[in-house]
PDB file of N, CA and C in Angstrom:
ATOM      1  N   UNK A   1     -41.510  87.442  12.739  1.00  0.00           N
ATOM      2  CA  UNK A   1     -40.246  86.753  12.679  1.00  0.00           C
ATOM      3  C   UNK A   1     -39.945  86.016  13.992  1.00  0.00           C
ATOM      4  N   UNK A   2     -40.038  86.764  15.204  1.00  0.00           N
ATOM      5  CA  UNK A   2     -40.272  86.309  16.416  1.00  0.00           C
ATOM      6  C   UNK A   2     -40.794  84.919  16.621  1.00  0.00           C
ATOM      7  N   UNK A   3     -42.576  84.883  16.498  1.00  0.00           N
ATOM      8  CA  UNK A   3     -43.070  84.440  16.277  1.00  0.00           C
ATOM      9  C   UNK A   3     -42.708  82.354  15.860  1.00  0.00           C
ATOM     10  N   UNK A   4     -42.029  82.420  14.685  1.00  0.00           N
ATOM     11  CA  UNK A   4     -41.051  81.433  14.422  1.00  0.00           C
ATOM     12  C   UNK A   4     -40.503  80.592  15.932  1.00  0.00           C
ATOM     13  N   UNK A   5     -39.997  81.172  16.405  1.00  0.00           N
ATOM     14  CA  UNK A   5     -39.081  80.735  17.298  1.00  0.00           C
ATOM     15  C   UNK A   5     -39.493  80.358  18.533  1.00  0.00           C
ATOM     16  N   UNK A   6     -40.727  81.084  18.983  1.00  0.00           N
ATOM     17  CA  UNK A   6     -41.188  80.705  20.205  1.00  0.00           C
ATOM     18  C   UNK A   6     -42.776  80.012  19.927  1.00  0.00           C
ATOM     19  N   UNK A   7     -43.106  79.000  18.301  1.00  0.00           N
ATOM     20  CA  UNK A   7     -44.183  78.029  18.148  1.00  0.00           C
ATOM     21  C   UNK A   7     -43.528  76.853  18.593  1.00  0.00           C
ATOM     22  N   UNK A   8     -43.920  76.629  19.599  1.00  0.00           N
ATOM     23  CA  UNK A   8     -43.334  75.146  20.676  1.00  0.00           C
ATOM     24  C   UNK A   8     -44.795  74.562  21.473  1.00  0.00           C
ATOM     25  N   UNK A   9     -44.460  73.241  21.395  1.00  0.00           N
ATOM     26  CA  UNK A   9     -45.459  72.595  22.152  1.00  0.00           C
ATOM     27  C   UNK A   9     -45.143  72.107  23.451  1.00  0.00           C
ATOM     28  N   UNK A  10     -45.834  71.390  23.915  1.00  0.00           N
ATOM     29  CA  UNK A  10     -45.786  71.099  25.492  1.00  0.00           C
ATOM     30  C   UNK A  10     -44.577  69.389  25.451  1.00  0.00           C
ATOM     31  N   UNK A  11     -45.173  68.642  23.588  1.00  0.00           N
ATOM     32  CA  UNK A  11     -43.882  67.578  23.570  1.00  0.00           C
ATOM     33  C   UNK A  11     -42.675  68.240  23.185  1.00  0.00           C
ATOM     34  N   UNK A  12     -42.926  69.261  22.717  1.00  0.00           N
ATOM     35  CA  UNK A  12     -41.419  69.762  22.090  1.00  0.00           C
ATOM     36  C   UNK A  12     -40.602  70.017  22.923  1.00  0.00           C
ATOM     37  N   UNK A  13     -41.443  70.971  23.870  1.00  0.00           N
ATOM     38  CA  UNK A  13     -40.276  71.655  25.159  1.00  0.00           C
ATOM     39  C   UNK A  13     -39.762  69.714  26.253  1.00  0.00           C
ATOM     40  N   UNK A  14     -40.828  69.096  26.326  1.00  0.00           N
ATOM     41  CA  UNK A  14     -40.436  68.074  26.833  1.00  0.00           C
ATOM     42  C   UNK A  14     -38.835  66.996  26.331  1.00  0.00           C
ATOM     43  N   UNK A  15     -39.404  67.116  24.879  1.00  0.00           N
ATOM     44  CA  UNK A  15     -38.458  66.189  23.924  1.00  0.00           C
ATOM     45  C   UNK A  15     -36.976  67.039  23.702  1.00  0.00           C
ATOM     46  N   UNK A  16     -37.059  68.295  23.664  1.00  0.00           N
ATOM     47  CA  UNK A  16     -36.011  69.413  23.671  1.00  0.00           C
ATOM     48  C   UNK A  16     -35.157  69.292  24.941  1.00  0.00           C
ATOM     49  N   UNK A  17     -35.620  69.414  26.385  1.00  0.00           N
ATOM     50  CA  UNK A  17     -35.473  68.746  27.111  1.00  0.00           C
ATOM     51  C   UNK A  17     -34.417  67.925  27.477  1.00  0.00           C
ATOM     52  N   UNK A  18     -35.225  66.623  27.220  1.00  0.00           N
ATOM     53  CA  UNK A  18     -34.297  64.886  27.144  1.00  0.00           C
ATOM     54  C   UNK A  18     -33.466  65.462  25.935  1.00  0.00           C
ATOM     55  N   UNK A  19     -33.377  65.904  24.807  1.00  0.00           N
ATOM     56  CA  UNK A  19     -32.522  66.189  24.093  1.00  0.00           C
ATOM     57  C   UNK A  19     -31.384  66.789  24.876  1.00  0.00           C
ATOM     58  N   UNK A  20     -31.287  67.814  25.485  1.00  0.00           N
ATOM     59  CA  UNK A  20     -30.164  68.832  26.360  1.00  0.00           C
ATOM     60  C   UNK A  20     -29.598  67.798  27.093  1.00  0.00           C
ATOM     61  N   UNK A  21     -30.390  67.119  28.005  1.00  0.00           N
ATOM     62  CA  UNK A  21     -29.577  66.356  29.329  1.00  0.00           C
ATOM     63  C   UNK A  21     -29.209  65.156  28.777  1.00  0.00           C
ATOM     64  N   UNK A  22     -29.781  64.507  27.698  1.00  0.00           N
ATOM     65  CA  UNK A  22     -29.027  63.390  27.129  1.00  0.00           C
ATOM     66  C   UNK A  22     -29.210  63.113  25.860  1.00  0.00           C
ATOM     67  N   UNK A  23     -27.956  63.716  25.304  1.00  0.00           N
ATOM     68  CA  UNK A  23     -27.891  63.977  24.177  1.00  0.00           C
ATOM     69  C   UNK A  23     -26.951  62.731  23.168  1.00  0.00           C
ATOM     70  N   UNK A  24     -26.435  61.866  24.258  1.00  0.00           N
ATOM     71  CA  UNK A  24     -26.151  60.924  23.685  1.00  0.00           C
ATOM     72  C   UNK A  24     -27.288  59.604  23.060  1.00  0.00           C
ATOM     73  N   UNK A  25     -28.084  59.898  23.613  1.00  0.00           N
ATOM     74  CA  UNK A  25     -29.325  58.757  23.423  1.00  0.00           C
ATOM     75  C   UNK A  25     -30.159  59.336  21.810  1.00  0.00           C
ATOM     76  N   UNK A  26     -29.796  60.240  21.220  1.00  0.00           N
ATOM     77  CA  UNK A  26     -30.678  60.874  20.206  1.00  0.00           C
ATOM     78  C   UNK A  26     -29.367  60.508  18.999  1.00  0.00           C
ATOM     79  N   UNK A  27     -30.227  60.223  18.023  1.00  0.00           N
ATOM     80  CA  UNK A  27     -29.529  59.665  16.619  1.00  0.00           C
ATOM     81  C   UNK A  27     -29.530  60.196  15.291  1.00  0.00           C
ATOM     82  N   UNK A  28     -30.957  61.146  15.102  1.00  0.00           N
ATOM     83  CA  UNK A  28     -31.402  61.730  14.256  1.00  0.00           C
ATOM     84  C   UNK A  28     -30.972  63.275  14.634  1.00  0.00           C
ATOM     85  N   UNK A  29     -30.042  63.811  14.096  1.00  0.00           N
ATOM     86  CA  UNK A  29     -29.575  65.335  14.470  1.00  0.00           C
ATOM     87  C   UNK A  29     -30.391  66.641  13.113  1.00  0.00           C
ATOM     88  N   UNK A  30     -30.697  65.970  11.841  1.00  0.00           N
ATOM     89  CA  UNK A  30     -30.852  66.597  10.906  1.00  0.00           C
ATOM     90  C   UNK A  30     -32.299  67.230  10.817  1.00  0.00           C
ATOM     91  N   UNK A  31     -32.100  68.423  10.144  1.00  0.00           N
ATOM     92  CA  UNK A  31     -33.443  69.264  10.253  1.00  0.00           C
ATOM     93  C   UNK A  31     -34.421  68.847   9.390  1.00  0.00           C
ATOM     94  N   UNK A  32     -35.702  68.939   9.843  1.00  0.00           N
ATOM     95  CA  UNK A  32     -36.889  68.456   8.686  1.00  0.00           C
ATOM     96  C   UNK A  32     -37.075  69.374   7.530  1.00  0.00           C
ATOM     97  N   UNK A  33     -37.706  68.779   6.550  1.00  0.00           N
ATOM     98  CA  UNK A  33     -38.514  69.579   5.514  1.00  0.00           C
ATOM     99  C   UNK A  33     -37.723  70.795   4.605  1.00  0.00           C
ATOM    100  N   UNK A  34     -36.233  70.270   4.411  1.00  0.00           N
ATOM    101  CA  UNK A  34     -35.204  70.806   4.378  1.00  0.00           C
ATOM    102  C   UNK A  34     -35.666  71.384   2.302  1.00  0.00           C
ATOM    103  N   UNK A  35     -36.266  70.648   1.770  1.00  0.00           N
ATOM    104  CA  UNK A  35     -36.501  71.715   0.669  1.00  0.00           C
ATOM    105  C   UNK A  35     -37.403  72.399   0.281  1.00  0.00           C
ATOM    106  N   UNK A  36     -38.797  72.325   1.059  1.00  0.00           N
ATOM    107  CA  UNK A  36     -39.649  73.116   1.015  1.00  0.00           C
ATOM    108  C   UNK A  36     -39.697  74.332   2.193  1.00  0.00           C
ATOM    109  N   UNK A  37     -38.545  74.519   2.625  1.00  0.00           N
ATOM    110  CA  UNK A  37     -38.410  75.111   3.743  1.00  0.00           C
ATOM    111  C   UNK A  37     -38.524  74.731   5.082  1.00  0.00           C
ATOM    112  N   UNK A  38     -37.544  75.027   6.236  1.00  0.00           N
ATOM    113  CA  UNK A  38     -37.539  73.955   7.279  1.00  0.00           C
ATOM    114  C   UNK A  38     -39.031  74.419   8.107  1.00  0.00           C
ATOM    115  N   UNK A  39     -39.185  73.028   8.938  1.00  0.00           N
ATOM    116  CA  UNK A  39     -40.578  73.454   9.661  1.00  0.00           C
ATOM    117  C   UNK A  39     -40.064  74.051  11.017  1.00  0.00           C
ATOM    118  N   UNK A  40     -41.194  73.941  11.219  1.00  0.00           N
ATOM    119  CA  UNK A  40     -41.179  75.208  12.964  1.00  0.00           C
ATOM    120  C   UNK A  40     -40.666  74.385  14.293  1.00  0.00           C
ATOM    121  N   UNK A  41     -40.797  74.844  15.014  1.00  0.00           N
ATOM    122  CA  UNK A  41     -40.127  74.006  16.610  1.00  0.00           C
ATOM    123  C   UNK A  41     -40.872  72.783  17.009  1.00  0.00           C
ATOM    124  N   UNK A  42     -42.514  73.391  16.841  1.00  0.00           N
ATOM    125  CA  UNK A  42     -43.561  72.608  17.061  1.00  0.00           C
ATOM    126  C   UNK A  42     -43.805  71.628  16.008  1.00  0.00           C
ATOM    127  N   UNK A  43     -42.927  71.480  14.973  1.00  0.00           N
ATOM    128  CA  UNK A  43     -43.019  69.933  14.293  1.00  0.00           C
ATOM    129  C   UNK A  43     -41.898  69.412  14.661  1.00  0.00           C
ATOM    130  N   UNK A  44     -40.825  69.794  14.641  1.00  0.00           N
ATOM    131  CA  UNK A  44     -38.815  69.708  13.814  1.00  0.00           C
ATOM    132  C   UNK A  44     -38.548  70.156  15.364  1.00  0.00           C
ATOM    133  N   UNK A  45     -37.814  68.791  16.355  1.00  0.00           N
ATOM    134  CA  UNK A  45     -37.500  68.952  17.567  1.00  0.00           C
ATOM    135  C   UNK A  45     -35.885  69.335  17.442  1.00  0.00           C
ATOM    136  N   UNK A  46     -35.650  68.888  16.260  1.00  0.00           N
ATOM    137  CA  UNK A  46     -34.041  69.850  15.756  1.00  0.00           C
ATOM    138  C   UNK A  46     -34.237  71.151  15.318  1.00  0.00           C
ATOM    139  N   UNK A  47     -35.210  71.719  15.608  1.00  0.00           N
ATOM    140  CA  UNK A  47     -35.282  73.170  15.091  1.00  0.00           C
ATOM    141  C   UNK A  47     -35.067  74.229  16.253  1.00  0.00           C
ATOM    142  N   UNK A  48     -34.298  75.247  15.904  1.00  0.00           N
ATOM    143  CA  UNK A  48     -33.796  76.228  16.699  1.00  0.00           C
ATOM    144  C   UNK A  48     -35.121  77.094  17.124  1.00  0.00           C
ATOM    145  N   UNK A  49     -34.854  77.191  18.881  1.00  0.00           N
ATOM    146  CA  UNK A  49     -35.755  78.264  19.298  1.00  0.00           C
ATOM    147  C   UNK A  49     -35.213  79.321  20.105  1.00  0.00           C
ATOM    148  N   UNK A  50     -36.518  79.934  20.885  1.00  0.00           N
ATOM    149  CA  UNK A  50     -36.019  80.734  21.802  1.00  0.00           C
ATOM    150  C   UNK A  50     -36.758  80.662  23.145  1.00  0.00           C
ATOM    151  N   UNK A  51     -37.750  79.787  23.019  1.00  0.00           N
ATOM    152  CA  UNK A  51     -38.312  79.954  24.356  1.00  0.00           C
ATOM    153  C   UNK A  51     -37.805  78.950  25.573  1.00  0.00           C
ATOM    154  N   UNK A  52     -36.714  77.931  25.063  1.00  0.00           N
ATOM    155  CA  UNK A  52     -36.098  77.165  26.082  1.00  0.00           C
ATOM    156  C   UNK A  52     -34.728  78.502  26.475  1.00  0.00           C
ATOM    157  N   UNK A  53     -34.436  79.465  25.957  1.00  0.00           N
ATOM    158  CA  UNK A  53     -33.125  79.684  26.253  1.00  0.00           C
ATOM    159  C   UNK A  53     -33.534  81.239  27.411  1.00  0.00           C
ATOM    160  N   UNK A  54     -34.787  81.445  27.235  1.00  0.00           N
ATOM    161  CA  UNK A  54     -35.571  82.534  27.406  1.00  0.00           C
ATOM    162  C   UNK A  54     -36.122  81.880  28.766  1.00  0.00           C
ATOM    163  N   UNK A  55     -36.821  80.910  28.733  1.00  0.00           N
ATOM    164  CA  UNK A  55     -37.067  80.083  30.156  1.00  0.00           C
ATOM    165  C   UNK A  55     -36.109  79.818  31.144  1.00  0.00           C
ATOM    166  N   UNK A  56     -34.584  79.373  30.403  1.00  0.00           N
ATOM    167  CA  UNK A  56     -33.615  78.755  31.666  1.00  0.00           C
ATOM    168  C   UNK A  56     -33.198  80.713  32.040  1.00  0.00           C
ATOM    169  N   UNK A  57     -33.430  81.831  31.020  1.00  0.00           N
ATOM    170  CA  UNK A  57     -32.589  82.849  31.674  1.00  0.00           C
ATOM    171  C   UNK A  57     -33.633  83.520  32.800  1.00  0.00           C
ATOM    172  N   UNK A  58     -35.179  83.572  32.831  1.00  0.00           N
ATOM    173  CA  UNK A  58     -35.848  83.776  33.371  1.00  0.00           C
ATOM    174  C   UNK A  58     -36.017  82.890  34.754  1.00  0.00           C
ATOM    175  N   UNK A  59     -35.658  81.833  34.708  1.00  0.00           N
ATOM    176  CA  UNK A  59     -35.257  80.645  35.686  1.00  0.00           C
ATOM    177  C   UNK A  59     -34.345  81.245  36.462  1.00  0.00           C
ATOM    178  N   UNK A  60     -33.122  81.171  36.016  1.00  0.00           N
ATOM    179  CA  UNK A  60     -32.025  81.928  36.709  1.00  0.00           C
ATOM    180  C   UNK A  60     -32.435  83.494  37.348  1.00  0.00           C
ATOM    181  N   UNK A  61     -32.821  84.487  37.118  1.00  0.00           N
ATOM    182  CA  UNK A  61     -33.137  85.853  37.575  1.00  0.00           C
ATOM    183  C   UNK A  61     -33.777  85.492  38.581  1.00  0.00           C
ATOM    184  N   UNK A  62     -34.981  83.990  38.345  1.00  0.00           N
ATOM    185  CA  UNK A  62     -35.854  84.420  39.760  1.00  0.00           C
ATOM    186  C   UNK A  62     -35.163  83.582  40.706  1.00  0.00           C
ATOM    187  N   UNK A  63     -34.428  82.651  40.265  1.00  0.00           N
ATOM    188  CA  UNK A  63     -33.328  81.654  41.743  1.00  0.00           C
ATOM    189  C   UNK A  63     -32.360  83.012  42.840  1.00  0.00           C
ATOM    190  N   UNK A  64     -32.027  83.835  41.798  1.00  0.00           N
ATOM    191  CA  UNK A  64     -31.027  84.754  42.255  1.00  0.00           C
ATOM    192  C   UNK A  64     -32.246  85.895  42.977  1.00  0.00           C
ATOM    193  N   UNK A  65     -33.154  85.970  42.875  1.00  0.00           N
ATOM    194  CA  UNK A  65     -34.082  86.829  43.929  1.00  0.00           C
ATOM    195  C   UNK A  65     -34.598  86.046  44.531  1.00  0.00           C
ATOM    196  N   UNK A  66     -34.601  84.933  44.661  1.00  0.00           N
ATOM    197  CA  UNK A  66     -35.208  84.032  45.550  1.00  0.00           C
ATOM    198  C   UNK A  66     -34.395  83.696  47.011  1.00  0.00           C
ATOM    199  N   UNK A  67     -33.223  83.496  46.132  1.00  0.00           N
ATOM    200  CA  UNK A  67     -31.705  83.343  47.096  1.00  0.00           C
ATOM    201  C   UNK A  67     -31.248  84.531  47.972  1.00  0.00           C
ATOM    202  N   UNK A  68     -31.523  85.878  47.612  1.00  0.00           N
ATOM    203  CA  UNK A  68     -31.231  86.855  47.808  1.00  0.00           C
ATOM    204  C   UNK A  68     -32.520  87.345  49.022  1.00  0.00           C
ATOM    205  N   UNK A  69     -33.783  86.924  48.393  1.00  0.00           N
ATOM    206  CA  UNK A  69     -34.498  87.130  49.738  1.00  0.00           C
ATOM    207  C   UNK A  69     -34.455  86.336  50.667  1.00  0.00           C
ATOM    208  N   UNK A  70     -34.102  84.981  50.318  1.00  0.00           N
ATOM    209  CA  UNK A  70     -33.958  84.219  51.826  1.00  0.00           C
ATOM    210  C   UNK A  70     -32.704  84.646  52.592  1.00  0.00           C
ATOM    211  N   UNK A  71     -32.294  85.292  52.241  1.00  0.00           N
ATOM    212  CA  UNK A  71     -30.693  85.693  52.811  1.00  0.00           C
ATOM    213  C   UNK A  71     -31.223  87.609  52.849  1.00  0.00           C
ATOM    214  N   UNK A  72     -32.195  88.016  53.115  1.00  0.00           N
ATOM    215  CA  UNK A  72     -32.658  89.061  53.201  1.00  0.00           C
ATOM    216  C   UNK A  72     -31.842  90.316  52.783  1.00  0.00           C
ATOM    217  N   UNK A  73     -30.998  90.022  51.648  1.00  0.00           N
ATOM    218  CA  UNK A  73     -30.817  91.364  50.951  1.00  0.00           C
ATOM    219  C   UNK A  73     -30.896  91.911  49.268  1.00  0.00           C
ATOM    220  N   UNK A  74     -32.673  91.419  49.448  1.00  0.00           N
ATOM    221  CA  UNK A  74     -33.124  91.747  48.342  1.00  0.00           C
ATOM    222  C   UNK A  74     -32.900  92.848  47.883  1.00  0.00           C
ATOM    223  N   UNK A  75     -32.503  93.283  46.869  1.00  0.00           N
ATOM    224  CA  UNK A  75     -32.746  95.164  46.405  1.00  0.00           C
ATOM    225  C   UNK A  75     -32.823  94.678  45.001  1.00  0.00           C
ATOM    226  N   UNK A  76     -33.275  95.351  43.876  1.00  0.00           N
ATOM    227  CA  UNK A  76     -33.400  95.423  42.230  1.00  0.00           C
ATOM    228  C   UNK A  76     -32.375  95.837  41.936  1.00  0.00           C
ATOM    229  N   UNK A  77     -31.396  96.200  42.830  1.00  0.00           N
ATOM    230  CA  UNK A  77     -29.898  96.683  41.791  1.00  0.00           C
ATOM    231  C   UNK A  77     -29.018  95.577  42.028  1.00  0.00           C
ATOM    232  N   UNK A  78     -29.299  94.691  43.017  1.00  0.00           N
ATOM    233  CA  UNK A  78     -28.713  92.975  42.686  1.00  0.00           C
ATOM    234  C   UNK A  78     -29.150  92.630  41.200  1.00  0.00           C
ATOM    235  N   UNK A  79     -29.639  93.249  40.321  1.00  0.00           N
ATOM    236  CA  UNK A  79     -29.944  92.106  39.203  1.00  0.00           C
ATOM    237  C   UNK A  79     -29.597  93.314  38.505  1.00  0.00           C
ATOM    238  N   UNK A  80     -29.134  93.852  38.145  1.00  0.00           N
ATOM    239  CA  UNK A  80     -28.946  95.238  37.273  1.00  0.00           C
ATOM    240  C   UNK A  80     -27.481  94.420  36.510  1.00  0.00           C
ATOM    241  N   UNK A  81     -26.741  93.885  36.848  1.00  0.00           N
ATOM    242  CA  UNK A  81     -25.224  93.306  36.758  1.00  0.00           C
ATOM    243  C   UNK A  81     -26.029  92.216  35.840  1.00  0.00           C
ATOM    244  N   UNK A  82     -26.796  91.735  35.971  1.00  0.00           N
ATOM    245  CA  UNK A  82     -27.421  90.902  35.150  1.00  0.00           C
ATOM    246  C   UNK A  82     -28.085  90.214  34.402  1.00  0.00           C
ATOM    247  N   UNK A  83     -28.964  91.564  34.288  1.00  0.00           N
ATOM    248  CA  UNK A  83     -30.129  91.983  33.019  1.00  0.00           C
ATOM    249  C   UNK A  83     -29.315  93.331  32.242  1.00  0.00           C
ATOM    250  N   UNK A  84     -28.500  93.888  32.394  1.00  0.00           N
ATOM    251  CA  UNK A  84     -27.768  94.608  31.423  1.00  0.00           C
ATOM    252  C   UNK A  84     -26.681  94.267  31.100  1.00  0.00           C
ATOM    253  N   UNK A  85     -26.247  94.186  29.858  1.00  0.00           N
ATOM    254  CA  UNK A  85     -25.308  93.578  28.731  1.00  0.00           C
ATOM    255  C   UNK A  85     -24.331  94.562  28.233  1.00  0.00           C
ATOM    256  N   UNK A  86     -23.125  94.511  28.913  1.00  0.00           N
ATOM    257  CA  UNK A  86     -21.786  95.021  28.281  1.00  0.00           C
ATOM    258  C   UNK A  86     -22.112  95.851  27.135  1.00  0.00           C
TER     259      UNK A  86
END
Protein backbone atom coordinates (compact mmCIF):
# COMPACT_ATOMS: atom_id res chain seq x y z
CA UNK A 1 0.00 0.00 0.00
CA UNK A 2 2.99 2.08 0.94
CA UNK A 3 4.58 1.28 -1.92
CA UNK A 4 1.88 3.42 -4.09
CA UNK A 5 2.98 6.52 -2.74
CA UNK A 6 6.57 6.60 -2.72
CA UNK A 7 6.75 5.19 -7.00
CA UNK A 8 8.25 8.66 -8.07
CA UNK A 9 10.72 9.49 -10.61
CA UNK A 10 13.58 11.78 -10.80
CA UNK A 11 10.90 14.12 -13.47
CA UNK A 12 8.23 13.72 -11.08
CA UNK A 13 9.98 14.88 -7.93
CA UNK A 14 11.41 17.67 -10.33
CA UNK A 15 7.90 18.62 -11.98
CA UNK A 16 6.22 18.21 -8.31
CA UNK A 17 8.63 20.64 -7.40
CA UNK A 18 7.95 23.66 -9.99
CA UNK A 19 4.44 22.56 -9.18
CA UNK A 20 4.82 23.67 -5.14
CA UNK A 21 6.83 26.95 -5.85
CA UNK A 22 4.75 27.94 -8.78
CA UNK A 23 1.71 26.89 -8.82
CA UNK A 24 0.27 29.54 -10.68
CA UNK A 25 1.99 28.61 -14.00
CA UNK A 26 0.24 24.92 -14.03
CA UNK A 27 -3.31 24.60 -15.75
CA UNK A 28 -4.06 21.03 -15.76
CA UNK A 29 -5.00 20.23 -11.90
CA UNK A 30 -7.07 16.91 -12.72
CA UNK A 31 -6.02 13.36 -11.97
CA UNK A 32 -5.18 10.82 -14.77
CA UNK A 33 -6.73 7.55 -15.72
CA UNK A 34 -9.64 8.43 -13.59
CA UNK A 35 -11.81 5.24 -14.75
CA UNK A 36 -9.63 2.55 -14.94
CA UNK A 37 -8.21 3.54 -11.78
CA UNK A 38 -5.92 6.52 -11.08
CA UNK A 39 -2.18 6.01 -12.05
CA UNK A 40 0.81 6.23 -9.74
CA UNK A 41 3.08 9.40 -8.95
CA UNK A 42 5.51 8.20 -11.51
CA UNK A 43 2.99 8.74 -14.42
CA UNK A 44 0.06 11.37 -12.83
CA UNK A 45 2.26 14.51 -11.52
CA UNK A 46 -1.28 15.34 -9.83
CA UNK A 47 -1.06 12.28 -7.93
CA UNK A 48 -0.69 12.27 -4.19
CA UNK A 49 2.57 11.10 -2.52
CA UNK A 50 4.72 10.72 0.25
CA UNK A 51 8.14 10.95 -0.54
CA UNK A 52 8.18 14.85 -1.19
CA UNK A 53 6.51 15.40 2.30
CA UNK A 54 8.90 12.73 3.89
CA UNK A 55 12.00 14.53 2.18
CA UNK A 56 11.12 18.29 3.22
CA UNK A 57 10.50 16.59 7.03
CA UNK A 58 13.82 14.77 6.88
CA UNK A 59 15.31 18.11 5.41
CA UNK A 60 14.17 19.96 8.31
CA UNK A 61 15.52 17.39 11.30
CA UNK A 62 18.91 17.53 9.65
CA UNK A 63 18.97 21.75 9.25
CA UNK A 64 17.98 21.70 13.02
CA UNK A 65 21.15 19.34 13.89
CA UNK A 66 23.13 21.03 11.66
CA UNK A 67 22.24 24.46 13.26
CA UNK A 68 22.52 23.09 16.59
CA UNK A 69 26.03 21.76 15.99
CA UNK A 70 27.37 24.82 14.60
CA UNK A 71 26.18 26.57 17.65
CA UNK A 72 27.67 23.54 19.63
CA UNK A 73 24.76 22.29 21.56
CA UNK A 74 24.08 19.28 19.89
CA UNK A 75 22.31 16.60 22.17
CA UNK A 76 19.38 13.97 20.61
CA UNK A 77 16.91 15.29 23.10
CA UNK A 78 16.91 18.65 20.94
CA UNK A 79 14.88 16.64 18.44
CA UNK A 80 12.74 14.53 20.77
CA UNK A 81 10.08 17.81 20.73
CA UNK A 82 10.13 16.98 17.19
CA UNK A 83 10.07 13.55 16.08
CA UNK A 84 7.37 12.78 18.74
CA UNK A 85 3.74 13.64 18.09
CA UNK A 86 1.24 14.87 20.73
Amino acid sequence: MLRYYFDVSNSYVASKLRTILFPFIKKDWDRQGANQGFLTPREDVNAPDLYIPSMAFTTWVLLIGIQAGRQQQYAFSLFTPHLVFP
